[in-house]
N, C-alpha and C. Protein backbone atom coordinates (compact mmCIF):
# COMPACT_ATOMS: atom_id res chain seq x y z
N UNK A 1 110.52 113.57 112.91
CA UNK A 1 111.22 114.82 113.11
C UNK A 1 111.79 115.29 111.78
N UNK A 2 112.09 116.34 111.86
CA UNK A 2 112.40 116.75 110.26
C UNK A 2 114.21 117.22 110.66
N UNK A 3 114.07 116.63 109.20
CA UNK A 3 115.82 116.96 108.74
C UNK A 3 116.08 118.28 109.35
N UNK A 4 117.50 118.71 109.84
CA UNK A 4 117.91 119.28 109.86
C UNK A 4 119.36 119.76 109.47
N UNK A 5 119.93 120.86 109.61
CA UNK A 5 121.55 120.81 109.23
C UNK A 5 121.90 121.95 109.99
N UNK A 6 123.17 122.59 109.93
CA UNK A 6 123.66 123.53 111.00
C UNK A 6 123.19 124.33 110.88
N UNK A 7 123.15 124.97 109.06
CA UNK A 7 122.08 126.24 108.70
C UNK A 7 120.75 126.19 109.36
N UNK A 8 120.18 125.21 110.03
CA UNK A 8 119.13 125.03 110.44
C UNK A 8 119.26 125.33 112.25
N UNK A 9 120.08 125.41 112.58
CA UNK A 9 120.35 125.05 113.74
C UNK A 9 120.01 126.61 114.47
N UNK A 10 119.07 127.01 115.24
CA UNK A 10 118.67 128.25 116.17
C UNK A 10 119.79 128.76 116.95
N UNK A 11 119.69 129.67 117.11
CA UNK A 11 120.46 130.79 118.22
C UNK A 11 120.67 130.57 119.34
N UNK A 12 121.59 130.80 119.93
CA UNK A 12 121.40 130.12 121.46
C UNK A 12 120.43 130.87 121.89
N UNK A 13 119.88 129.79 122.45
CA UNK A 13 118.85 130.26 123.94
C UNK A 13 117.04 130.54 122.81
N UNK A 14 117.32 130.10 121.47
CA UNK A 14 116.11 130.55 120.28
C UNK A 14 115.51 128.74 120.21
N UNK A 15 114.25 128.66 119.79
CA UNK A 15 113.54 127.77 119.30
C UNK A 15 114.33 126.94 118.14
N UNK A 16 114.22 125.35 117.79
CA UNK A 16 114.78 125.15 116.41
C UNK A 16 113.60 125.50 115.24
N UNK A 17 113.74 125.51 114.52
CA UNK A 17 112.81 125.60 113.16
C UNK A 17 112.21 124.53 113.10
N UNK A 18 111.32 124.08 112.22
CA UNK A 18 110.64 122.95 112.18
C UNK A 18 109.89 122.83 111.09
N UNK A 19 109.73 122.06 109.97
CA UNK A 19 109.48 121.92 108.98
C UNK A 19 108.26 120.44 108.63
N UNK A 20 107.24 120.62 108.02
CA UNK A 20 106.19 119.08 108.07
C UNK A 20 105.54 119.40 106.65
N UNK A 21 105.29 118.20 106.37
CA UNK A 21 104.22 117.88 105.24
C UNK A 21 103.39 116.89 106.02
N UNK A 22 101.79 117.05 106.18
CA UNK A 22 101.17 116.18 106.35
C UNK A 22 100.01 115.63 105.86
N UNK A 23 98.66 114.72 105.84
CA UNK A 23 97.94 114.46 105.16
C UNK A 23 96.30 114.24 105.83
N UNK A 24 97.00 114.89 107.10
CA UNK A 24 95.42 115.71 107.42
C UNK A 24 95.31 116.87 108.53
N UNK A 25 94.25 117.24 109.10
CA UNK A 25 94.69 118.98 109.32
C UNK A 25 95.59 119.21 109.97
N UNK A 26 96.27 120.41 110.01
CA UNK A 26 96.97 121.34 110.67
C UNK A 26 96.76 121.38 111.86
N UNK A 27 97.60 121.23 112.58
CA UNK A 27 97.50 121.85 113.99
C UNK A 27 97.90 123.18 114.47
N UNK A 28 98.13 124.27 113.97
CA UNK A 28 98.00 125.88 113.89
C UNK A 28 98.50 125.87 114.77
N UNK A 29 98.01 125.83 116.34
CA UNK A 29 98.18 126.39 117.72
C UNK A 29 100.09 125.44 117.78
N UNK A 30 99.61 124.32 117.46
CA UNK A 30 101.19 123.38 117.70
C UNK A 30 102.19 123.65 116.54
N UNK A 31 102.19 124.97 115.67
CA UNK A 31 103.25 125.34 114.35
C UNK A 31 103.61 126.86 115.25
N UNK A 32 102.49 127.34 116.10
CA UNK A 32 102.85 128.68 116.24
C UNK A 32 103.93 128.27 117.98
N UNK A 33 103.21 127.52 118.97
CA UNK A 33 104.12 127.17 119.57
C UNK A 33 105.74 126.57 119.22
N UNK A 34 105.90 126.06 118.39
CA UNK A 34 107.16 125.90 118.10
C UNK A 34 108.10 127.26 117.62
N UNK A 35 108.05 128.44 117.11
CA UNK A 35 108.42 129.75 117.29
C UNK A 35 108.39 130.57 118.68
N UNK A 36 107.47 130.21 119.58
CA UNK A 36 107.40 130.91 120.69
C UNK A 36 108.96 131.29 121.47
N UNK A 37 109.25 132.22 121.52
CA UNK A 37 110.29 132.37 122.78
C UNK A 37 110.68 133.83 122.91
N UNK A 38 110.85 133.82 124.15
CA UNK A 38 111.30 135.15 124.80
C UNK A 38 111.91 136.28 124.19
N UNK A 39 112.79 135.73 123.22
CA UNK A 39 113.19 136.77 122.43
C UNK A 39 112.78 137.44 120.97
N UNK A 40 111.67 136.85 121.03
CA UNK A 40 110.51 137.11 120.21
C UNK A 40 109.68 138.28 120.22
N UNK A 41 109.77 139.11 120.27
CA UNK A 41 108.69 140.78 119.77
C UNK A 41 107.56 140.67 119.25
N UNK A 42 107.76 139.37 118.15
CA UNK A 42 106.42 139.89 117.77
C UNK A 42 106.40 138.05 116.66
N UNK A 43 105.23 137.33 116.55
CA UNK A 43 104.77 135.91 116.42
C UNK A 43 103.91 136.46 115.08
N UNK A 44 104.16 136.08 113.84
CA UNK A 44 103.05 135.92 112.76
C UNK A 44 102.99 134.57 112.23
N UNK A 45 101.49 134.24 112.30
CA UNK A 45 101.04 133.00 111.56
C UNK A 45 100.52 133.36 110.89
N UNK A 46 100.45 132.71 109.50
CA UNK A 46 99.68 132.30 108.28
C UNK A 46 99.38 131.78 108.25
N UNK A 47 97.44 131.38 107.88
CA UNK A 47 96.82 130.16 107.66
C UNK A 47 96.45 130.20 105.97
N UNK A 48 96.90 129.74 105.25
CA UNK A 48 96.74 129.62 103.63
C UNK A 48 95.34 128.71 103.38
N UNK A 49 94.28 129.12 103.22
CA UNK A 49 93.17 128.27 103.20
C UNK A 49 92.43 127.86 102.15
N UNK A 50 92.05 126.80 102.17
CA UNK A 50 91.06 126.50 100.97
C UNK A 50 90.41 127.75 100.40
N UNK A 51 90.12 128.09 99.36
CA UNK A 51 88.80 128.89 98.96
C UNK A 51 87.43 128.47 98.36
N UNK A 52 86.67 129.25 97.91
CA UNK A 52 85.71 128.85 97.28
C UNK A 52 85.54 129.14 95.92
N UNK A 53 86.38 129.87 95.44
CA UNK A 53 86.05 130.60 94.24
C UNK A 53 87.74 130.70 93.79
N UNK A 54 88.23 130.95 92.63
CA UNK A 54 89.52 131.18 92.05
C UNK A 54 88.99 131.49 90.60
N UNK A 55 89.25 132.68 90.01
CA UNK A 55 88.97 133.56 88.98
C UNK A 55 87.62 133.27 88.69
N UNK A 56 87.31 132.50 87.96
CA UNK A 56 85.55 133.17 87.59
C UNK A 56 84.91 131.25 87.55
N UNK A 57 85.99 130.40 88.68
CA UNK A 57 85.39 129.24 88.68
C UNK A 57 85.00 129.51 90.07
N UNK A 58 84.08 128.15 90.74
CA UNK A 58 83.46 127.45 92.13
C UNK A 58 84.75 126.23 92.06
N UNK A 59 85.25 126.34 93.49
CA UNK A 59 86.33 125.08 93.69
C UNK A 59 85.50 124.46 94.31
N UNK A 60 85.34 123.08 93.92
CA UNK A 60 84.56 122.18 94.61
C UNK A 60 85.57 121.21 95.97
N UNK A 61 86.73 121.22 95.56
CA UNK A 61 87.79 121.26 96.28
C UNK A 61 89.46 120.86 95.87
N UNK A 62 90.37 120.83 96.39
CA UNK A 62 91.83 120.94 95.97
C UNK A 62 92.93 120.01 96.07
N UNK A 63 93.11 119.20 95.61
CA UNK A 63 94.27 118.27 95.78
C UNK A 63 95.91 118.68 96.01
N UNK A 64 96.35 118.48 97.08
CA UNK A 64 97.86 118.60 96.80
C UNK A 64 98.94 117.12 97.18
N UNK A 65 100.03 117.50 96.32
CA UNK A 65 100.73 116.42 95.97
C UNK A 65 102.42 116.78 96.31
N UNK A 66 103.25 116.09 96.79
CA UNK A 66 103.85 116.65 97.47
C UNK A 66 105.30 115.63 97.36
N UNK A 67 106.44 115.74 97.30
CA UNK A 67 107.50 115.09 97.46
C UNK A 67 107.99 115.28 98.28
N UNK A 68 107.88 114.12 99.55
CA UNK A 68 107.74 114.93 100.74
C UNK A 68 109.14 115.13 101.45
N UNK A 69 110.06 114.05 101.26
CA UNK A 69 111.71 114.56 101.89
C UNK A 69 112.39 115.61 100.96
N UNK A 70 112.04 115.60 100.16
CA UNK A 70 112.70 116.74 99.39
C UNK A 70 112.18 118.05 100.04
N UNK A 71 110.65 118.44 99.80
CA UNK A 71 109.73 119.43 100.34
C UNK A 71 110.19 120.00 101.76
N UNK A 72 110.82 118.94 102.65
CA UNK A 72 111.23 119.17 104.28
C UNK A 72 112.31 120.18 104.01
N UNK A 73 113.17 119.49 103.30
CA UNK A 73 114.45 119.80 102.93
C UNK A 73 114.39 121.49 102.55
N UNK A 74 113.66 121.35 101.44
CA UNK A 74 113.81 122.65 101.03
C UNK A 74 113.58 123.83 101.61
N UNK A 75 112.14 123.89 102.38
CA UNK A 75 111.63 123.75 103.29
C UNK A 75 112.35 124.55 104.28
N UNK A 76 113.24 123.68 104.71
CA UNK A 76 114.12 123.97 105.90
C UNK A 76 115.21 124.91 105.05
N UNK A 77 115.80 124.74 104.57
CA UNK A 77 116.68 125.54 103.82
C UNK A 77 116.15 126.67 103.42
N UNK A 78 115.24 126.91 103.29
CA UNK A 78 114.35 128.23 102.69
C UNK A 78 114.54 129.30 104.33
N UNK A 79 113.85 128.33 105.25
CA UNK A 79 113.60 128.87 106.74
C UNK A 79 114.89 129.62 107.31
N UNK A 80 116.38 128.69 107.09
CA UNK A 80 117.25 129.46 107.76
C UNK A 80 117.84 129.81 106.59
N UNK A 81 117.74 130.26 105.51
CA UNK A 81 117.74 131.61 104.64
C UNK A 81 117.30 133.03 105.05
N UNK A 82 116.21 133.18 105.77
CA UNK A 82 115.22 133.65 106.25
C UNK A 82 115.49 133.95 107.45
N UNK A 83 116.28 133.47 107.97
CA UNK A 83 116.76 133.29 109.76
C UNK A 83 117.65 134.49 109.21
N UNK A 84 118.67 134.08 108.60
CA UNK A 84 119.62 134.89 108.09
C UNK A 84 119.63 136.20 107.72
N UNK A 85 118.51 136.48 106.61
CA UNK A 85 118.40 137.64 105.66
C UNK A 85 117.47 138.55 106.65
N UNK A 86 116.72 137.80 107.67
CA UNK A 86 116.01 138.80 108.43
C UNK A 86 116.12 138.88 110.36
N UNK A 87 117.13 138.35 110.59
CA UNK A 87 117.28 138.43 111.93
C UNK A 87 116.41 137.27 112.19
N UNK A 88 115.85 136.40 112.21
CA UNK A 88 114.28 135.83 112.86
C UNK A 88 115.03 135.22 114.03
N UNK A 89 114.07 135.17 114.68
CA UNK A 89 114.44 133.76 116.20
C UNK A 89 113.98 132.69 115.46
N UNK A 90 112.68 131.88 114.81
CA UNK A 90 112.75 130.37 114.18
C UNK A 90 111.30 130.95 113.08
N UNK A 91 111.25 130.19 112.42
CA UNK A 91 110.27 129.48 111.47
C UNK A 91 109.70 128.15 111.55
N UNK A 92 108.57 128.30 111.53
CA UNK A 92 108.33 126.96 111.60
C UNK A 92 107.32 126.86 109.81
N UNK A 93 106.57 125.58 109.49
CA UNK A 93 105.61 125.33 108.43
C UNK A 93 105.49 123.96 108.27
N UNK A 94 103.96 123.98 108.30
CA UNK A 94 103.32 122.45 107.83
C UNK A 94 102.62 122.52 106.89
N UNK A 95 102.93 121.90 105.69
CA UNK A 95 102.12 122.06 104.21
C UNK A 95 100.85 120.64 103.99
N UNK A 96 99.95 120.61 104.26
CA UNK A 96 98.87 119.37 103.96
C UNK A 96 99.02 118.88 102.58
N UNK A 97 99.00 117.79 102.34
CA UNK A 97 98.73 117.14 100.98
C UNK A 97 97.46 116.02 100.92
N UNK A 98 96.93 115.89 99.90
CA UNK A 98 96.22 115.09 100.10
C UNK A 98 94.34 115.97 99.25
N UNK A 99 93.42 115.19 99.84
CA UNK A 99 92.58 116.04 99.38
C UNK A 99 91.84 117.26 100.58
N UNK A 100 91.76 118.52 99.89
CA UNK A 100 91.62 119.56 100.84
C UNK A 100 89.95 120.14 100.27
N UNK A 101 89.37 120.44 101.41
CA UNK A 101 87.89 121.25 101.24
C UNK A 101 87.93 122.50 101.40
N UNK A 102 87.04 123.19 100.79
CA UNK A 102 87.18 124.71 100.91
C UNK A 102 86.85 125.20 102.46
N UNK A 103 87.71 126.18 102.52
CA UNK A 103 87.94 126.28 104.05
C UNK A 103 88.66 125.71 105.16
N UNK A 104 89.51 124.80 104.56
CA UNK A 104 90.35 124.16 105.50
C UNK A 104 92.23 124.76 105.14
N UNK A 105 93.32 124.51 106.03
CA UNK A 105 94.08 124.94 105.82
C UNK A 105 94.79 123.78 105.03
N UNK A 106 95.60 124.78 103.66
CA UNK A 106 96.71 124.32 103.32
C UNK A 106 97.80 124.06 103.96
N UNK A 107 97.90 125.24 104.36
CA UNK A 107 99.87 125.99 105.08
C UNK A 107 99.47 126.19 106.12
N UNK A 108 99.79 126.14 106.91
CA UNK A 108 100.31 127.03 107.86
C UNK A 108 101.83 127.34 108.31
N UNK A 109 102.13 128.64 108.24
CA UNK A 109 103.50 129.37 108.70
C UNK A 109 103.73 130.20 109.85
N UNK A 110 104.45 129.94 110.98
CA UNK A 110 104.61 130.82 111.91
C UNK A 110 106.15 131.25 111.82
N UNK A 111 106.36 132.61 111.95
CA UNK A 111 108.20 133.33 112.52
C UNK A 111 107.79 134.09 113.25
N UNK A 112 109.07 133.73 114.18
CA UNK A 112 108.87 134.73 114.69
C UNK A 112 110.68 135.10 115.08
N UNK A 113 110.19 136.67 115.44
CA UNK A 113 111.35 137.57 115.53
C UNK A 113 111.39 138.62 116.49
N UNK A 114 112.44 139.37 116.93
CA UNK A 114 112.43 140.20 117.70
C UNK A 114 111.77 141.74 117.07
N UNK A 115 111.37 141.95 116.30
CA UNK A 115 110.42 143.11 115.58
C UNK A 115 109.55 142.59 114.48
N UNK A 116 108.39 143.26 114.38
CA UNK A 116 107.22 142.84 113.08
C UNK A 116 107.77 143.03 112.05
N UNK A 117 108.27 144.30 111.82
CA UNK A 117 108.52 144.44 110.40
C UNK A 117 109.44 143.25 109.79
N UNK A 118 110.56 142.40 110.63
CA UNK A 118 111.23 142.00 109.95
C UNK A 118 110.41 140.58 109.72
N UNK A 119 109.31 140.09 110.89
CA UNK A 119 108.14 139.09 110.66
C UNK A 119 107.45 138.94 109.58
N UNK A 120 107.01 139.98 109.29
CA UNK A 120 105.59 140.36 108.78
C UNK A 120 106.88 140.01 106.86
N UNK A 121 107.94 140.94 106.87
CA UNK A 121 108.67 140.47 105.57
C UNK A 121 108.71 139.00 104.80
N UNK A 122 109.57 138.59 106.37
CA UNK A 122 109.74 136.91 106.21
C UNK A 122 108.64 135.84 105.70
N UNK A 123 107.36 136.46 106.49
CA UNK A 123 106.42 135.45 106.06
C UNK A 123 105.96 135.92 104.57
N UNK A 124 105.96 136.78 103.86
CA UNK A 124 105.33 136.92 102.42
C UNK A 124 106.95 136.28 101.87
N UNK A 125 107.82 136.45 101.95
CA UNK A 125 109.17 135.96 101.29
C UNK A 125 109.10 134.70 101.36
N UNK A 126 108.82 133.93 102.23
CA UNK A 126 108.85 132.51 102.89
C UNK A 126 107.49 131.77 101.30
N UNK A 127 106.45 132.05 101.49
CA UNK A 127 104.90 132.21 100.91
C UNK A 127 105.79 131.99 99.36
N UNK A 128 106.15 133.39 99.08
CA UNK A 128 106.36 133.23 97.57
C UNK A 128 107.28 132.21 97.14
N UNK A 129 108.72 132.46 98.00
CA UNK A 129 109.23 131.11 97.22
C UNK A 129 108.99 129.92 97.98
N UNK A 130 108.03 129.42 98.46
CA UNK A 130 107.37 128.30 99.20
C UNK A 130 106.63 127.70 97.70
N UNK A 131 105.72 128.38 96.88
CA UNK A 131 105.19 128.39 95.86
C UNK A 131 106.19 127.86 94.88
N UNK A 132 106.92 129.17 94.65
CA UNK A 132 107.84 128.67 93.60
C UNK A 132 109.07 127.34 93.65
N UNK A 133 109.45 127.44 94.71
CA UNK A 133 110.81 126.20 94.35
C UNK A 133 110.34 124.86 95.59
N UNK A 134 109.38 125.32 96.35
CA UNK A 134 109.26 123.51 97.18
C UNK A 134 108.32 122.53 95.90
N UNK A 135 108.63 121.34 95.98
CA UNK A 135 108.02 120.29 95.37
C UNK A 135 106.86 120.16 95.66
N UNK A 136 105.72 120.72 95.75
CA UNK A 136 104.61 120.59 96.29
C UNK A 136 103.68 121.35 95.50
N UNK A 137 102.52 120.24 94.30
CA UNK A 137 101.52 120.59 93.87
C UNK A 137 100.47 120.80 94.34
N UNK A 138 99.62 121.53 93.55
CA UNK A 138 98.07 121.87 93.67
C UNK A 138 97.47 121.70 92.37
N UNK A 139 96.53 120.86 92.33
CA UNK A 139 95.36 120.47 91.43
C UNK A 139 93.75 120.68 91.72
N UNK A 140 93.73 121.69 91.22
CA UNK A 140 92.01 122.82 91.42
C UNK A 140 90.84 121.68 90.68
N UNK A 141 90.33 121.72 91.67
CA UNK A 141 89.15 120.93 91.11
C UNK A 141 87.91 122.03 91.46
N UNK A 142 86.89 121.94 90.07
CA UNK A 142 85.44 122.80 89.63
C UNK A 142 84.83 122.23 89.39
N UNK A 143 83.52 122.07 88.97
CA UNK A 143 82.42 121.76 88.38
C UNK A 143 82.72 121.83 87.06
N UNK A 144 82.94 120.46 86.58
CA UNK A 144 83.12 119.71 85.31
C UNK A 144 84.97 120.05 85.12
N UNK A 145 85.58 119.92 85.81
CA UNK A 145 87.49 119.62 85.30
C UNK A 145 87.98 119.93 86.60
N UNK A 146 88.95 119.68 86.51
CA UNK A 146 90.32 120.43 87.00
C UNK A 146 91.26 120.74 86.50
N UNK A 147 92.67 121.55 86.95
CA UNK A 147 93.68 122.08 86.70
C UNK A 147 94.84 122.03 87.26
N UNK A 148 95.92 121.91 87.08
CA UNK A 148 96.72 121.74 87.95
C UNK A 148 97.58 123.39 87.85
N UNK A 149 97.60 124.09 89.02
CA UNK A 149 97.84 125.49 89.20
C UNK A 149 99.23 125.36 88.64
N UNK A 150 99.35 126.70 88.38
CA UNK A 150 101.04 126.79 87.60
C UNK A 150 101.33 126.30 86.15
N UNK A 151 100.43 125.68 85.24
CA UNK A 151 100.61 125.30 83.90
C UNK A 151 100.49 126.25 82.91
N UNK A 152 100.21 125.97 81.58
CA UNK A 152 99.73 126.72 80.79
C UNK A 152 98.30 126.83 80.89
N UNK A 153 97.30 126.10 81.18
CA UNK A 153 95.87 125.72 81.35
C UNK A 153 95.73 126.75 82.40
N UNK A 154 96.65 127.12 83.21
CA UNK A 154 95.97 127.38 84.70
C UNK A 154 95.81 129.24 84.59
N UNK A 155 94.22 129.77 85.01
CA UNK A 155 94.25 130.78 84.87
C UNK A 155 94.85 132.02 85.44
N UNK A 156 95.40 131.19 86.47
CA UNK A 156 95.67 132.16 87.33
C UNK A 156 97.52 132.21 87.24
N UNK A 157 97.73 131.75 85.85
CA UNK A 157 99.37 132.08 85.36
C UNK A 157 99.85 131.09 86.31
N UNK A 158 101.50 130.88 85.69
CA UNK A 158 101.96 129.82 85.95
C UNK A 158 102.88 130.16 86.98
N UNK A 159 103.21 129.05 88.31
CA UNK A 159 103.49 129.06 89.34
C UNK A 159 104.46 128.52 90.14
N UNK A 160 103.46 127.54 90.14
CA UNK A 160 104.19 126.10 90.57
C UNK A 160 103.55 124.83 89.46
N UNK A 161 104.31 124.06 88.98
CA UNK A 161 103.95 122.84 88.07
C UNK A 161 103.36 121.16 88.51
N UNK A 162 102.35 120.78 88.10
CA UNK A 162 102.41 119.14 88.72
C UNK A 162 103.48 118.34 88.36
N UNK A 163 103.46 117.23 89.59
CA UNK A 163 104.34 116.27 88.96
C UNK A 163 105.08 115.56 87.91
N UNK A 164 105.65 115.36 87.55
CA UNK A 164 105.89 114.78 86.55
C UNK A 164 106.70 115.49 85.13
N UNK A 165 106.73 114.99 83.91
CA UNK A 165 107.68 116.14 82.80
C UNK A 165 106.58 117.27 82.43
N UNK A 166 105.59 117.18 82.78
CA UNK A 166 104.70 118.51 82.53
C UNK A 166 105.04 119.53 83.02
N UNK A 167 105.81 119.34 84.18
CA UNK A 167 106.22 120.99 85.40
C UNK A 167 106.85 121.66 84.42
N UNK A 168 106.13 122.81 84.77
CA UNK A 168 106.95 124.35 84.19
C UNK A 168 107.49 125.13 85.07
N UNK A 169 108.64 125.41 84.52
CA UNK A 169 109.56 125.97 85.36
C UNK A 169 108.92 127.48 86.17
């Protein structure tokens, strides 16, 4: 079960939030059920997926690396930020680590809330600083290297950092 704290704690009569790192697939249908409830308007999930391509390489496939009680933590703290700044009924998110194939899910994110617009906000807000401040790398693997996304090396500008004193802020 994942950490929680009061900031975390749902509305009466609302879903709790729920927060996972795991190390093999997603269960989508069981991230979006945990948001479900009556006072809900309107349910958005995000499935963040492998790709095949990232700027002018072939991903042969993607490693992620993950600190994982911290990641919950933050995680969760991010979610009822989010509860807060946008009305939501809950958030939920399960981030995979481990090695990923193109086409499979990274993330998945479900909120939900009593109107879209304030849904549809939460989940790109949630996304970006999900990227930026949870502990959780990505290392791009191509045909002949890899990269670890977010460095100086990485083409697609810097993000999020790998492990270790290499992370850039």
């Amino acid at each position: 079960m994942a950490p929680t704290s009061d900031r975390n704690a749902p509305r009466p009569g609302a879903p709790a939030s729920a927060f996972h790192v795991v190390e093999g697939p997603i269960d989508a249908d069981g991230v979006r059920a945990l948001v479900e409830h009556p006072h809900a308007g309107a349910v958005i999930v995000f499935h963040g997926t492998v790709r095949t391509r990232t700027a002018d390489r072939e991903v042969t496939h993607l490693e992620y690396e993950a600190y994982g009680p911290m990641a919950i933590k933050q995680m969760a703290a991010l979610g009822a930020d989010l509860v807060d700044a946008h009305g939501l009924v809950a958030v939920a998110a399960t981030h995979r680590v481990g090695r990923l194939e193109p086409g499979e899910a990274a993330v998945v994110v479900a909120i939900s809330a009593p109107h879209r617009a304030a849904a549809l906000a939460a989940v790109d807000e949630f996304l970006v600083r999900l990227k930026r401040d949870v502990p959780i790398w990505k290392k791009e693997h191509f045909e002949g290297g890899a990269v670890w996304i977010g460095t100086p090396d990485d083409p697609q500008g810097v993000r999020s950092g790998p492990p270790g004193p290499e992370t850039t802020a």
